[in-house]
C-alpha atoms as a PDB file:
ATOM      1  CA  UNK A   1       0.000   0.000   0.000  1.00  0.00           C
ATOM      2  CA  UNK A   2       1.376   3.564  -0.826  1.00  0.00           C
ATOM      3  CA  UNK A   3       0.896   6.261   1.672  1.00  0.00           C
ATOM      4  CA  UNK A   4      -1.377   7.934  -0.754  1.00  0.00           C
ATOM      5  CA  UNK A   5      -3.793   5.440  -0.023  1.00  0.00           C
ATOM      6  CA  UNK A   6      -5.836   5.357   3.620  1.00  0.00           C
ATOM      7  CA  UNK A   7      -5.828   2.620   6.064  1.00  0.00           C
ATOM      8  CA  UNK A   8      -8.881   2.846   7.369  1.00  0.00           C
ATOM      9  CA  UNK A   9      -8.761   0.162   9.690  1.00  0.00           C
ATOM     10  CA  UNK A  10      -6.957   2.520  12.067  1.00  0.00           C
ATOM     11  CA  UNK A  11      -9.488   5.295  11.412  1.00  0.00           C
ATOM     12  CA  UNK A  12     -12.018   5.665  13.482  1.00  0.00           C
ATOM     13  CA  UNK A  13     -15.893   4.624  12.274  1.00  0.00           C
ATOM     14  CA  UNK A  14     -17.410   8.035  12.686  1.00  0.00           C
ATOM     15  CA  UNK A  15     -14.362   9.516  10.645  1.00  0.00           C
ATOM     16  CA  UNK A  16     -14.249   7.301   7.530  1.00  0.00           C
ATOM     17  CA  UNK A  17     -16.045   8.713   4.819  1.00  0.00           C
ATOM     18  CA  UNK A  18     -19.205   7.251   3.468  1.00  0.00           C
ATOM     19  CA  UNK A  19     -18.939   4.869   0.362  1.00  0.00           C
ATOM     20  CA  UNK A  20     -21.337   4.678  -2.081  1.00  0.00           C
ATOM     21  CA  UNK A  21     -22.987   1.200  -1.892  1.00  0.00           C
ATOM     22  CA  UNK A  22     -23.921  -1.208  -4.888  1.00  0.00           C
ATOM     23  CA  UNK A  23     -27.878  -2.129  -4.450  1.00  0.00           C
ATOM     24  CA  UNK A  24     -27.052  -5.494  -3.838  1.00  0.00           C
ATOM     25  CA  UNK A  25     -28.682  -7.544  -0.580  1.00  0.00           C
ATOM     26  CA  UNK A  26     -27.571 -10.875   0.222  1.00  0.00           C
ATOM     27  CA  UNK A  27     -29.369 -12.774   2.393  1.00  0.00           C
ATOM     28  CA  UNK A  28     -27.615 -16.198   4.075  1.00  0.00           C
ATOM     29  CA  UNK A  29     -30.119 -18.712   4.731  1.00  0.00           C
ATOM     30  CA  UNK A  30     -29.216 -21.339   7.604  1.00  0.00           C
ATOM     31  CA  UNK A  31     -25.295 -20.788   6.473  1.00  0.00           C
ATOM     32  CA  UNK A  32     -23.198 -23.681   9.360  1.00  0.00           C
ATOM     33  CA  UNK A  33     -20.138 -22.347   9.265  1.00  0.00           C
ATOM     34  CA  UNK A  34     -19.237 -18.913  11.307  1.00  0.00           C
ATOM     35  CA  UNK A  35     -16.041 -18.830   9.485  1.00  0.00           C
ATOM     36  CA  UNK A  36     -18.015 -18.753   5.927  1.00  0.00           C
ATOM     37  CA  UNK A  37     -20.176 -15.786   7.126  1.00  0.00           C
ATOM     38  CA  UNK A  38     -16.755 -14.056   8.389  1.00  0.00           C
ATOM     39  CA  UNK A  39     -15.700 -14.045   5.034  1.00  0.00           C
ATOM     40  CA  UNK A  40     -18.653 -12.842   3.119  1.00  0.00           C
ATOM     41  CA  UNK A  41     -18.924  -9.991   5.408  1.00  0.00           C
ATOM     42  CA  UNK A  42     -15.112  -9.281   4.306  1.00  0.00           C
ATOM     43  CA  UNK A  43     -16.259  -9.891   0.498  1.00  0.00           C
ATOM     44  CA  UNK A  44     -19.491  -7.601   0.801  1.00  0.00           C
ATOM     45  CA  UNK A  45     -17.127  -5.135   2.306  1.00  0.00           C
ATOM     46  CA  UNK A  46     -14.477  -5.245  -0.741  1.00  0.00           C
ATOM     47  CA  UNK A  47     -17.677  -4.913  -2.824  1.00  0.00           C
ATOM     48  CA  UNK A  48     -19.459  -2.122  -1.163  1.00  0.00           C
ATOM     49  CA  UNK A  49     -22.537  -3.929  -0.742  1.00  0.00           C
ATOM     50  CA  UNK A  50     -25.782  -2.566   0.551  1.00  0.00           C
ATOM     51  CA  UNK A  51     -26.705  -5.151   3.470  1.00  0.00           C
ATOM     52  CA  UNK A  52     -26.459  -8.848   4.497  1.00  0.00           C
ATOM     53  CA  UNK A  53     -29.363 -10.323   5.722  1.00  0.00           C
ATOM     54  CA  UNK A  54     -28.543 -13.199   8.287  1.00  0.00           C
ATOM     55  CA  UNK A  55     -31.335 -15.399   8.632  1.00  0.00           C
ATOM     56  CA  UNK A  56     -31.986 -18.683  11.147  1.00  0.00           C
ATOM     57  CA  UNK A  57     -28.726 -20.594  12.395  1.00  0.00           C
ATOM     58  CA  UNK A  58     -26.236 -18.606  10.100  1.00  0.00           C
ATOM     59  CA  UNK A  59     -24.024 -16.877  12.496  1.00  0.00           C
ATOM     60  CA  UNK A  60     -24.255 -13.310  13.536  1.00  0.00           C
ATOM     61  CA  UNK A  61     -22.271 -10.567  15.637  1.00  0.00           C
ATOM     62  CA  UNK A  62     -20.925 -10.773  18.033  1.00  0.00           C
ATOM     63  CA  UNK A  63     -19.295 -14.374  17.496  1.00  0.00           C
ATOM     64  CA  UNK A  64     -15.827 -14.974  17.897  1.00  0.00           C
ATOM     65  CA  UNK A  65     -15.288 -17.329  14.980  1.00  0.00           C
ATOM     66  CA  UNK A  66     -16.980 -15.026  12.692  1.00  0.00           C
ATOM     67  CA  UNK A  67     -14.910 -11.986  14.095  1.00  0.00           C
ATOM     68  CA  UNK A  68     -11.912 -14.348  13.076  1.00  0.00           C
ATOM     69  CA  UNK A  69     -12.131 -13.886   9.482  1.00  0.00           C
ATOM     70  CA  UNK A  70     -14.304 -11.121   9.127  1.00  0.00           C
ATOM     71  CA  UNK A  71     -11.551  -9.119  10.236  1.00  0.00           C
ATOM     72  CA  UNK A  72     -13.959  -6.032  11.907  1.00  0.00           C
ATOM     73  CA  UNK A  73     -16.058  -5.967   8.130  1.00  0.00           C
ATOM     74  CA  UNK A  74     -19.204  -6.700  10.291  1.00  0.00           C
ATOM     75  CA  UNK A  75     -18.307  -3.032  12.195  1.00  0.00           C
ATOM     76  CA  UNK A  76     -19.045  -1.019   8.663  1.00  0.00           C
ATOM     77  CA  UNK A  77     -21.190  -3.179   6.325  1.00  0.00           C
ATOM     78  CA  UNK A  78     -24.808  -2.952   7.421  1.00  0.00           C
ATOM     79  CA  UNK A  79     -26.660  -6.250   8.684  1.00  0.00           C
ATOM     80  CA  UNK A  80     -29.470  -7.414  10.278  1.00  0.00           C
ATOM     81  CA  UNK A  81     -30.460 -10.557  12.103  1.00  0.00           C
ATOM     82  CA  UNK A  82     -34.030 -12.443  10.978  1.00  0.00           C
ATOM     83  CA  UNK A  83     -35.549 -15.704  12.831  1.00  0.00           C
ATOM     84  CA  UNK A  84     -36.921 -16.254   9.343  1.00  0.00           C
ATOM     85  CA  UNK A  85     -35.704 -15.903   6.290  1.00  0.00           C
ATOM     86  CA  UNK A  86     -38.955 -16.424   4.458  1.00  0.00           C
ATOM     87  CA  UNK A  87     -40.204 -13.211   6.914  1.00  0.00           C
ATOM     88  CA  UNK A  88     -36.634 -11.376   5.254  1.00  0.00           C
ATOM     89  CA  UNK A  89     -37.793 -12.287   1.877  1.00  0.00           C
ATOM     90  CA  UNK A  90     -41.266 -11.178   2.311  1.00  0.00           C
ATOM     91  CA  UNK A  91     -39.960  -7.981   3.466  1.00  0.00           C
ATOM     92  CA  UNK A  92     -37.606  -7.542   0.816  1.00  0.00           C
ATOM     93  CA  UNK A  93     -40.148  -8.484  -2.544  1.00  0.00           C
ATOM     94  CA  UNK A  94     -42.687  -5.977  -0.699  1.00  0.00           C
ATOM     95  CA  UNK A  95     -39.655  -3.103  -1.029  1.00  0.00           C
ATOM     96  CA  UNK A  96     -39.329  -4.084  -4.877  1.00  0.00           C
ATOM     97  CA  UNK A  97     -36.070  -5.654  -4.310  1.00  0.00           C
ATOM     98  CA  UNK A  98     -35.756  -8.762  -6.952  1.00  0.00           C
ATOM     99  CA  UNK A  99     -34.603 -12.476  -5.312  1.00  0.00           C
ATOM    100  CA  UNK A 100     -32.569 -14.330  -6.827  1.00  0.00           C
ATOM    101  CA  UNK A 101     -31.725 -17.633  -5.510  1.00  0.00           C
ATOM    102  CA  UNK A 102     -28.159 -19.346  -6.378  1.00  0.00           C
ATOM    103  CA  UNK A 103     -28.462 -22.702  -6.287  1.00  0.00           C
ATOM    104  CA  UNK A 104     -28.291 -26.020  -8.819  1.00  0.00           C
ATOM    105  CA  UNK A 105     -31.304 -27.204 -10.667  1.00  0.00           C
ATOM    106  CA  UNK A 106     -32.663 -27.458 -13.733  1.00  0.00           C
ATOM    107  CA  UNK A 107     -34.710 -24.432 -14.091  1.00  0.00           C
ATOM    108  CA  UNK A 108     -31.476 -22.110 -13.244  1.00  0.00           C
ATOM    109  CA  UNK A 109     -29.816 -19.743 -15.331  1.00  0.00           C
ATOM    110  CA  UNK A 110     -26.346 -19.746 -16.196  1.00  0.00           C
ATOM    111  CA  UNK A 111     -24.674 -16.503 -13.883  1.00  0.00           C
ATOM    112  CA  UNK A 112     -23.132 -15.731 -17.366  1.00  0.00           C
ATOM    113  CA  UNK A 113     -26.681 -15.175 -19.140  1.00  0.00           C
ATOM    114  CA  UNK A 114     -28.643 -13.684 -16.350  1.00  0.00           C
ATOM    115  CA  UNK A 115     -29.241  -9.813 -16.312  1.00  0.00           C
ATOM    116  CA  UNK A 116     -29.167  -8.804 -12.941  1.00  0.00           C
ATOM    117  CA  UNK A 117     -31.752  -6.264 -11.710  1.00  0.00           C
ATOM    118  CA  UNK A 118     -30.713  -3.354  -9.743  1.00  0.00           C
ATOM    119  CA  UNK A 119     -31.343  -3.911  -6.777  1.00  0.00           C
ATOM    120  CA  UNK A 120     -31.243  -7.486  -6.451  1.00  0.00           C
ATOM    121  CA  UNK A 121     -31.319  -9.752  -2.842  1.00  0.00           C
ATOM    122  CA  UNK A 122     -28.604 -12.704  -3.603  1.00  0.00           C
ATOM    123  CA  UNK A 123     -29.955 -15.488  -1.597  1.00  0.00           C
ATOM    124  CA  UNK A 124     -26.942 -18.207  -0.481  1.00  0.00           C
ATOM    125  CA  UNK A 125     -28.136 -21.495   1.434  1.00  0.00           C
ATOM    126  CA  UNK A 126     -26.929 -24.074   3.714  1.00  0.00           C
ATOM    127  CA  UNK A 127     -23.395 -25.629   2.907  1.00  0.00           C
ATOM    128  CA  UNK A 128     -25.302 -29.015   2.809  1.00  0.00           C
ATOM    129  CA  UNK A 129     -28.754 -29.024   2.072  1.00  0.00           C
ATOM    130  CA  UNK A 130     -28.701 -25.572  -0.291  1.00  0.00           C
ATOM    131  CA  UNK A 131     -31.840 -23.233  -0.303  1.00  0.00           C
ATOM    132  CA  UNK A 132     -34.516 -25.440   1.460  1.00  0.00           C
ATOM    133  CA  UNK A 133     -37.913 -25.464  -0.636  1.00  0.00           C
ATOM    134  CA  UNK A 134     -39.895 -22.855   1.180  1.00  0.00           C
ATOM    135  CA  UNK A 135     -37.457 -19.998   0.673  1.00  0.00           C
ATOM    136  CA  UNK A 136     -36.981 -20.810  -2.852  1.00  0.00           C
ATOM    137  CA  UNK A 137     -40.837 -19.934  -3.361  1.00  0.00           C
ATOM    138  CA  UNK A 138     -39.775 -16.737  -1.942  1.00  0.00           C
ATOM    139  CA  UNK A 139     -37.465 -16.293  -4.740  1.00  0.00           C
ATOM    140  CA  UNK A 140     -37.913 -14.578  -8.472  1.00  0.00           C
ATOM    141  CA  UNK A 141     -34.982 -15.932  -9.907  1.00  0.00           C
ATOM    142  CA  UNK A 142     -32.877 -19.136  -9.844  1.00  0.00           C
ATOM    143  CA  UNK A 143     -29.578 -18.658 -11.109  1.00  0.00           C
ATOM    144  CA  UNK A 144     -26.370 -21.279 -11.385  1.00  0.00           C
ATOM    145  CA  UNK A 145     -22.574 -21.118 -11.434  1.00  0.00           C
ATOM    146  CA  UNK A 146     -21.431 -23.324 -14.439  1.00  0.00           C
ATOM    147  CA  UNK A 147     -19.465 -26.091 -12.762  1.00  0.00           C
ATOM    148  CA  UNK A 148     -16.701 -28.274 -14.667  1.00  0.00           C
ATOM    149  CA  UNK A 149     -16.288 -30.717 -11.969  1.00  0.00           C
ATOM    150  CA  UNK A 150     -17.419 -33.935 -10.505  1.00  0.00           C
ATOM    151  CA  UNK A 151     -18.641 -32.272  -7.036  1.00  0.00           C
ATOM    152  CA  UNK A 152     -21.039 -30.004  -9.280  1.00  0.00           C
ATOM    153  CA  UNK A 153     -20.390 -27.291  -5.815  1.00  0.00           C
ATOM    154  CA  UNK A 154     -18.286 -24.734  -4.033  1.00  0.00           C
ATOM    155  CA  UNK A 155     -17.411 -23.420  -1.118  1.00  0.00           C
ATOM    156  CA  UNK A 156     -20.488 -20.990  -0.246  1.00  0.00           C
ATOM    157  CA  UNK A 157     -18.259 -17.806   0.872  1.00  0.00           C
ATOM    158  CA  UNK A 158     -16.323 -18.719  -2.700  1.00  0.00           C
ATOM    159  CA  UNK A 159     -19.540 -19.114  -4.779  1.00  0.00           C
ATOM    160  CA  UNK A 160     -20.527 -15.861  -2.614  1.00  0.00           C
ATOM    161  CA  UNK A 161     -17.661 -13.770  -4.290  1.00  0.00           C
ATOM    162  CA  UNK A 162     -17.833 -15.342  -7.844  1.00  0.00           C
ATOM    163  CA  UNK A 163     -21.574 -14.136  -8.019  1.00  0.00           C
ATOM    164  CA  UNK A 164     -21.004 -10.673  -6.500  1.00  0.00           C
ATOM    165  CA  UNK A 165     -18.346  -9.877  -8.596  1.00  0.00           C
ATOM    166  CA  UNK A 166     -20.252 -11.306 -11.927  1.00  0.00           C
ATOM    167  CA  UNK A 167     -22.988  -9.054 -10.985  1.00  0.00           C
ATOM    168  CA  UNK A 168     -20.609  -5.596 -10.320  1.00  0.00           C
ATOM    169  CA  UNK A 169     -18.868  -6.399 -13.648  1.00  0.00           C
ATOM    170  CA  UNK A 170     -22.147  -7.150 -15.467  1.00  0.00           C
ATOM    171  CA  UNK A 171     -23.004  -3.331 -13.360  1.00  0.00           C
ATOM    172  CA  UNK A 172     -19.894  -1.805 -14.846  1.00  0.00           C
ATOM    173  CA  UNK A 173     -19.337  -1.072 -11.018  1.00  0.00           C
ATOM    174  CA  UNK A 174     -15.868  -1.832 -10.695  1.00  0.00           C
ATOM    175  CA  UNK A 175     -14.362   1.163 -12.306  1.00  0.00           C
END
């Protein structure tokens, strides 16, 4: 890093200047792993997202193995906890935000193909069992990573940043 460019993790909150945020919600259904949720909150940081939505089991502040690799992200990228995250989606289809699940099945869209909406809810699901049938009616959209590979998955916090990064591309956001 040049000494042009700010560290702001020695800055206080309340003296970093506001970022513009891409109108992009993700919501983590039931996500296991505290580590996985550390790291998206670090990747929605690096893409100035607008707010993670952590719904049922998946992990939430404060939780020290989520501090672990979120590194402090969960300090300056706005979240909120839901019991539900068929309540979250409710909410979030009433505000005119589309939902677009990421999971594997037949009806899904190849990432590549799909034109994202602005603003668009990403919804992830458990590491195991994937998006659970009764949030996926909550959903607009069902869209796929093309996999080469026998194990036909990925990592979740990985498959997190592939899609977000698709999506700000697609947005010509990364300029």
């Amino acid at each position: 890093m040049s000494e042009l460019e700010p560290h702001y993790a020695e800055t206080p909150l309340e003296e970093r200047p506001e970022i513009a945020r891409n109108p992009v919600h993700i919501v983590l259904d039931n996500i296991r792993s505290a580590f996985n949720v550390g790291s998206i909150f670090r990747t929605s940081d690096a893409g100035a997202v607008a707010h993670i939505h952590l719904c049922g089991m998946t992990a939430h502040p404060p939780h020290k193995k989520l501090e672990k690799t979120a590194l402090g992200a969960f300090e300056y990228v706005p979240w909120t906890y839901h019991e539900r995250t068929t309540d979250c989606l409710r909410q979030l289809g009433v505000e005119g935000i589309h939902r677009v699940a990421i999971e594997v099945s037949d009806e899904a869209i190849d990432m590549h193909e799909f034109e994202w909406p602005q603003p668009s809810v990403i919804v992830f699901g458990n590491e195991v069992t994937g998006i659970n049938d009764r949030v996926m009616k909550h959903c607009d959209s069902v869209v796929k990573i093309p996999m080469l590979g026998y194990k036909n998955s990925m990592n979740v916090a990985t498959a997190y940043g592939v899609v977000l990064y698709d999506i700000l591309a697609k947005w010509k956001a990364l300029k």
